[in-house]
N, C-alpha and C. Protein backbone atom coordinates (compact mmCIF):
# COMPACT_ATOMS: atom_id res chain seq x y z
N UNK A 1 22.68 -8.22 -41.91
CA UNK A 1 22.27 -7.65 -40.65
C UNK A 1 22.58 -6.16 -40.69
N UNK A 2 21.39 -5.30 -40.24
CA UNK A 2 21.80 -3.88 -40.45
C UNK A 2 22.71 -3.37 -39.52
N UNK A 3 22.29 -3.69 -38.46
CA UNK A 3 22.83 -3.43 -37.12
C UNK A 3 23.79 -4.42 -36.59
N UNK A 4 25.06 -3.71 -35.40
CA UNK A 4 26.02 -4.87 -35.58
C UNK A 4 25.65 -4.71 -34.00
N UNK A 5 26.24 -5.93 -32.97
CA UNK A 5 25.55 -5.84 -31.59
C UNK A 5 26.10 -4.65 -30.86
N UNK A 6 27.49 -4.29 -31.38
CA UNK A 6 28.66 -3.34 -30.72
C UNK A 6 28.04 -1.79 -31.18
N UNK A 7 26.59 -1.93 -31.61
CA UNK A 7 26.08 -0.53 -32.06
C UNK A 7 25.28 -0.18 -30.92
N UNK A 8 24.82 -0.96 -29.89
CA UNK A 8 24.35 -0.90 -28.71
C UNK A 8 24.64 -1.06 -27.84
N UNK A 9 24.46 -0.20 -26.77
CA UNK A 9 25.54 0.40 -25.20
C UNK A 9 24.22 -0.59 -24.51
N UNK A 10 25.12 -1.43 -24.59
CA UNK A 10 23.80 -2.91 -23.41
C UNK A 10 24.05 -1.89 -21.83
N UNK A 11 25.24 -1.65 -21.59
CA UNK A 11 25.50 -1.12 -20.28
C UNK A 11 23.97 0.12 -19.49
N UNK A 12 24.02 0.59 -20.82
CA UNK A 12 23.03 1.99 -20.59
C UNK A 12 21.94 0.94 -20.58
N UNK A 13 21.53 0.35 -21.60
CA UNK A 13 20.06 -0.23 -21.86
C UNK A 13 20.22 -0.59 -20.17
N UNK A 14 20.85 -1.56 -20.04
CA UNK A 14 20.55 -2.33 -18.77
C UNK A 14 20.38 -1.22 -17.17
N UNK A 15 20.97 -0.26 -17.24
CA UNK A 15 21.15 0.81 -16.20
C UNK A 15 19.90 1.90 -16.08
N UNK A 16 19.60 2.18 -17.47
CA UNK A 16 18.23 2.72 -17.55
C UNK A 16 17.05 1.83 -17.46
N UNK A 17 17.21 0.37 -17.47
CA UNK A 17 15.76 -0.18 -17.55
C UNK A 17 15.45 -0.47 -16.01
N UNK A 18 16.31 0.05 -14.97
CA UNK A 18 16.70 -0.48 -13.73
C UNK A 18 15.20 0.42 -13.20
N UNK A 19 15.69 1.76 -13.84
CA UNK A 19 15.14 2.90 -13.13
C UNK A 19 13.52 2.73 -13.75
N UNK A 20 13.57 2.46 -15.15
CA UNK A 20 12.17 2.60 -15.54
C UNK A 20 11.66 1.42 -15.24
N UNK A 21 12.01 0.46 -14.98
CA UNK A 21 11.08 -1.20 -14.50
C UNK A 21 10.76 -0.36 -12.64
N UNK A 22 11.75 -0.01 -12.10
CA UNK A 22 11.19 0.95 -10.84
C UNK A 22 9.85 1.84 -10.78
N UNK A 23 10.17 2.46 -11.83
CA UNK A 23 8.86 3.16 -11.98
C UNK A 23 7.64 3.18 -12.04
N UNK A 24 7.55 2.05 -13.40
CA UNK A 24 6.55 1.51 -13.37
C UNK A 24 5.92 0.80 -12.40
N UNK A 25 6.84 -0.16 -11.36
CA UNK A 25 6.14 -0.26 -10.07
C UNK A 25 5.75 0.22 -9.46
N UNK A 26 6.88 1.25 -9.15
CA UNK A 26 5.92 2.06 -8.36
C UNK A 26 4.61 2.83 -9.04
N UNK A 27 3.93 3.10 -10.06
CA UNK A 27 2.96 3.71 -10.57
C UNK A 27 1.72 2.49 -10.71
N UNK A 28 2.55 1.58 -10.72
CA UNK A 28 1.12 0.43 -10.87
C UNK A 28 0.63 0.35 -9.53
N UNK A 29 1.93 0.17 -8.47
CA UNK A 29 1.34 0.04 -7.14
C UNK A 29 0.81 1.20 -6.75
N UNK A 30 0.84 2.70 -6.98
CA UNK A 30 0.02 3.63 -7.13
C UNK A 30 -1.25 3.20 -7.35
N UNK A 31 -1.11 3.38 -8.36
CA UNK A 31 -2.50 2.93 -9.57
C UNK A 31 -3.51 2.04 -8.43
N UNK A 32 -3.39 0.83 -8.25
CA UNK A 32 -3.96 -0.21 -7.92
C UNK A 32 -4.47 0.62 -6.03
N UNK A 33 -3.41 1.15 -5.45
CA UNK A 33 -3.97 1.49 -3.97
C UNK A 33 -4.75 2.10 -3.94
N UNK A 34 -4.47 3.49 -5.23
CA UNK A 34 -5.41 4.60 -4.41
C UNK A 34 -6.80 4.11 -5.66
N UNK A 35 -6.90 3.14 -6.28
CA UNK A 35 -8.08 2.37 -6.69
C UNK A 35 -8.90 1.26 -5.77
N UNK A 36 -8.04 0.94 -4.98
CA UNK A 36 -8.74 0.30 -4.07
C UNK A 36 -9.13 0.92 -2.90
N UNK A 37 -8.50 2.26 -2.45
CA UNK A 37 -8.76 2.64 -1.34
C UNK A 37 -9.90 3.80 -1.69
N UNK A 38 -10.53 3.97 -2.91
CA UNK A 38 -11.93 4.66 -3.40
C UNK A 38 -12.85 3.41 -3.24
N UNK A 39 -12.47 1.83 -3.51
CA UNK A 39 -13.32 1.31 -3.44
C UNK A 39 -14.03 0.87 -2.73
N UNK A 40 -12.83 0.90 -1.30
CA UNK A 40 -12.94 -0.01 0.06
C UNK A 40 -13.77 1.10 0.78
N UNK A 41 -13.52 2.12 0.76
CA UNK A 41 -14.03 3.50 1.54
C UNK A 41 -12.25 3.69 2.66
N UNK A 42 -11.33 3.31 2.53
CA UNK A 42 -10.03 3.06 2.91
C UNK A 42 -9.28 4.45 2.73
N UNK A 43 -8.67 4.70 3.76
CA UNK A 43 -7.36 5.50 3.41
C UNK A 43 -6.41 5.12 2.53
N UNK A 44 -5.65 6.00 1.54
CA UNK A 44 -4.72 5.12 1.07
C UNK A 44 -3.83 5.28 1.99
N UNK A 45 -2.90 6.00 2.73
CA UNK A 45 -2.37 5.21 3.94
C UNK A 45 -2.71 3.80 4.67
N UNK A 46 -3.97 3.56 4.50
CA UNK A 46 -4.33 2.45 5.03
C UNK A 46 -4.03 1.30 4.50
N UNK A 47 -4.28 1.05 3.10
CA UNK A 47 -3.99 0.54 1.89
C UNK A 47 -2.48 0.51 2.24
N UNK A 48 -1.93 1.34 1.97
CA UNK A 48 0.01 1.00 2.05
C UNK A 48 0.62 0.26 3.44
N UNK A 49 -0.11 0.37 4.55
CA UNK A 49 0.34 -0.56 5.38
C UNK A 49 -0.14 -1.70 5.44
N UNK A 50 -1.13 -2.21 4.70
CA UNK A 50 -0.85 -3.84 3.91
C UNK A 50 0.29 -4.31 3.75
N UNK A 51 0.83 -5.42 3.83
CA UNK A 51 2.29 -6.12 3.54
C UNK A 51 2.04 -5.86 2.02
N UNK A 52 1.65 -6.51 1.34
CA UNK A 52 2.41 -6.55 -0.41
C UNK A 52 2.57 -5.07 -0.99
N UNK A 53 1.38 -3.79 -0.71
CA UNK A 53 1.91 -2.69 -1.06
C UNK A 53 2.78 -2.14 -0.55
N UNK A 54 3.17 -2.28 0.59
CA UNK A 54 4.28 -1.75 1.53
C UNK A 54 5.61 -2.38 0.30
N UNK A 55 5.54 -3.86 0.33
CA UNK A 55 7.02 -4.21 -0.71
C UNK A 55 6.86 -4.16 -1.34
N UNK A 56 5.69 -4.13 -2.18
CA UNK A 56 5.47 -3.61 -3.77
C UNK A 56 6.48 -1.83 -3.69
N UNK A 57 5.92 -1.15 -2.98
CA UNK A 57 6.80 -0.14 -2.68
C UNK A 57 7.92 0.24 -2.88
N UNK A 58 8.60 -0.52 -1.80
CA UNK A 58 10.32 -0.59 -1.45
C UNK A 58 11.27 -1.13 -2.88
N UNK A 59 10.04 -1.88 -2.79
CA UNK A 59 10.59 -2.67 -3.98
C UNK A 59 11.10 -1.79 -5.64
N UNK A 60 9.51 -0.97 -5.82
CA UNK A 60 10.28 -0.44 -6.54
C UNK A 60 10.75 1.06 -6.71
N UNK A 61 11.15 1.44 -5.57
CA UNK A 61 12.09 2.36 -4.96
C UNK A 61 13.47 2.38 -5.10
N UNK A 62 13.78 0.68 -4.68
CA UNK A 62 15.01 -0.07 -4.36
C UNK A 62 15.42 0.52 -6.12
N UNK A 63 14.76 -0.22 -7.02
CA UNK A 63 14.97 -0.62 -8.42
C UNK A 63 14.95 0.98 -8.97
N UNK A 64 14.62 1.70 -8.40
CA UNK A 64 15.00 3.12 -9.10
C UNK A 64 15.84 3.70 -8.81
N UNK A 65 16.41 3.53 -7.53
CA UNK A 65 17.32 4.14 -6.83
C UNK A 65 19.00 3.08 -7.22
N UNK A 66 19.01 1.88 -7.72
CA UNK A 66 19.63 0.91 -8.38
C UNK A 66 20.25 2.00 -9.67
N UNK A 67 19.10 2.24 -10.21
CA UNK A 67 18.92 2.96 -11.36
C UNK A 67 19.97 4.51 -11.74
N UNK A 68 19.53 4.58 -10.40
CA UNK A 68 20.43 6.15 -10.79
C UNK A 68 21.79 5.94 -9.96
N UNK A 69 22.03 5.04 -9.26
CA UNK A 69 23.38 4.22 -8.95
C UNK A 69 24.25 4.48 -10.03
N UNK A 70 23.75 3.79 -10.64
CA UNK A 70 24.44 2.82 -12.25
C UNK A 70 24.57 3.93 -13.15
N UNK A 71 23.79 5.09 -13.18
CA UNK A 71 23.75 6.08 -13.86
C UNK A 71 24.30 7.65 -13.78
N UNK A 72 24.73 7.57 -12.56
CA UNK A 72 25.28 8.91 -11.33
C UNK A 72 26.52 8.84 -12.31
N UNK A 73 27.45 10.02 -12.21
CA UNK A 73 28.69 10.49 -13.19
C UNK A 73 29.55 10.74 -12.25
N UNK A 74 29.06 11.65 -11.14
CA UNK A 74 29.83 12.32 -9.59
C UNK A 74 29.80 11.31 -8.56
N UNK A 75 31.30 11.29 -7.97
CA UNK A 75 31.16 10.17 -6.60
C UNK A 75 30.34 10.87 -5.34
N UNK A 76 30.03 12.31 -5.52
CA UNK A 76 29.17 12.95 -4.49
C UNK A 76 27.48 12.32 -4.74
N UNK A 77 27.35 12.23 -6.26
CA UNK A 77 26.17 11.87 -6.40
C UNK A 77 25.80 9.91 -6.44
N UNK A 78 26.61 9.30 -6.53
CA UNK A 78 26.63 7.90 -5.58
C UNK A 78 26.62 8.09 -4.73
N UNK A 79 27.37 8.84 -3.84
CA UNK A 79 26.80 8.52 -2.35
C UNK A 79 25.37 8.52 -1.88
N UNK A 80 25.06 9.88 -2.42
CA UNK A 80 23.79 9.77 -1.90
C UNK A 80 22.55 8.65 -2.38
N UNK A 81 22.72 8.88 -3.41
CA UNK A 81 21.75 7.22 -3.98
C UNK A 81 22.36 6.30 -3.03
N UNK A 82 23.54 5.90 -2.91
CA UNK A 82 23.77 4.99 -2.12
C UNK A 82 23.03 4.82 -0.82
N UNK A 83 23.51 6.25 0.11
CA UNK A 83 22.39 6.94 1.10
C UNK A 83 20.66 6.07 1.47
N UNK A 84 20.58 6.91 -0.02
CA UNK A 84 18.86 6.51 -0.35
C UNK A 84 18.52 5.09 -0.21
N UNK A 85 19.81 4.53 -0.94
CA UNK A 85 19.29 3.09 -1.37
C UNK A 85 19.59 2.01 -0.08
N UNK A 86 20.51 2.41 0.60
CA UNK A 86 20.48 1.97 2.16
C UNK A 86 19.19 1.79 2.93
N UNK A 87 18.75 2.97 2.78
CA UNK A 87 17.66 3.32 3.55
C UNK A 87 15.97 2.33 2.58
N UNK A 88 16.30 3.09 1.54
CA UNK A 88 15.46 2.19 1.14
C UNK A 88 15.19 0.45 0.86
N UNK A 89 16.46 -0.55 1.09
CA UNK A 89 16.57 -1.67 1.64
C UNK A 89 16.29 -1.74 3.33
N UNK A 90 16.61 -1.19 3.79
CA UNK A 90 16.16 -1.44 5.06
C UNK A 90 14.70 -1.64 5.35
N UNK A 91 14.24 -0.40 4.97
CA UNK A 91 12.49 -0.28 5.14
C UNK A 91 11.75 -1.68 4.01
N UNK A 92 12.70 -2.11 3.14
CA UNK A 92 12.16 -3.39 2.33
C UNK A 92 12.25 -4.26 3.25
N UNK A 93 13.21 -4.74 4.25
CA UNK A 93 13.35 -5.63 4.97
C UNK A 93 12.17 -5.86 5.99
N UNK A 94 12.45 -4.47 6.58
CA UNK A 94 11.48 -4.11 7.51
C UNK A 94 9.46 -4.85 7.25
N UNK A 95 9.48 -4.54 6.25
CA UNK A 95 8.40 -4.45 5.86
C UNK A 95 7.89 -5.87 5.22
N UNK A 96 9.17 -6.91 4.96
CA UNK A 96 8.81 -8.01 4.58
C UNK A 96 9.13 -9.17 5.99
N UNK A 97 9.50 -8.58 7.09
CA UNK A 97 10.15 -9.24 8.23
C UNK A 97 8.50 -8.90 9.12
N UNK A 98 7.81 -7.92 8.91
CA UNK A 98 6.43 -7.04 9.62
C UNK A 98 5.17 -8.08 8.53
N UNK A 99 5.28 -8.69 7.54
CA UNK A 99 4.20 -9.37 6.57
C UNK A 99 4.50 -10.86 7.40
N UNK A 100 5.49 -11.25 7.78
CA UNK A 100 5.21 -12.84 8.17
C UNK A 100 4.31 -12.42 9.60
């Protein structure tokens, strides 16, 4: 075996994939609104107050903001992700409590 497992910081892998699995949500759910809202003749505002893009959203907001949690060095700079990420669970709630 070339590689031994203790040659890889799982901690980082796992802390950075927080932020980039975030991302990519959010860019697909990009992707997909303002593609549908050329198709529909739709605002994409309009499009985002749909329930699933709204938590497609939050969702991966939540997961980026997770991201730089796990990744922040300064307790000034947790807080504020923390901040963010407050806020951005709430409006997830919000928004999946507004879809039923």
């Amino acid at each position: 075996m070339l590689y031994f497992f203790a040659v890889i910081d799982w901690r980082s892998v796992w802390t950075n994939g927080l932020w980039i699995l975030g991302t990519a949500v959010l860019l697909g759910t990009f992707s997909y609104a303002y593609w549908l809202s050329r198709t529909s003749l739709q605002s994409i505002g309009e499009v985002y107050q749909k329930p699933p893009y709204a938590q497609l959203f939050w969702s991966g907001f939540l997961l980026v903001l997770l991201g730089l949690i796990f990744t922040s060095s300064r307790w000034w700079e947790t807080a504020v992700w923390l901040l963010f990420t407050g806020w951005a669970f709430f409006n997830l709630i919000a928004s999946l409590r507004s879809a039923k």
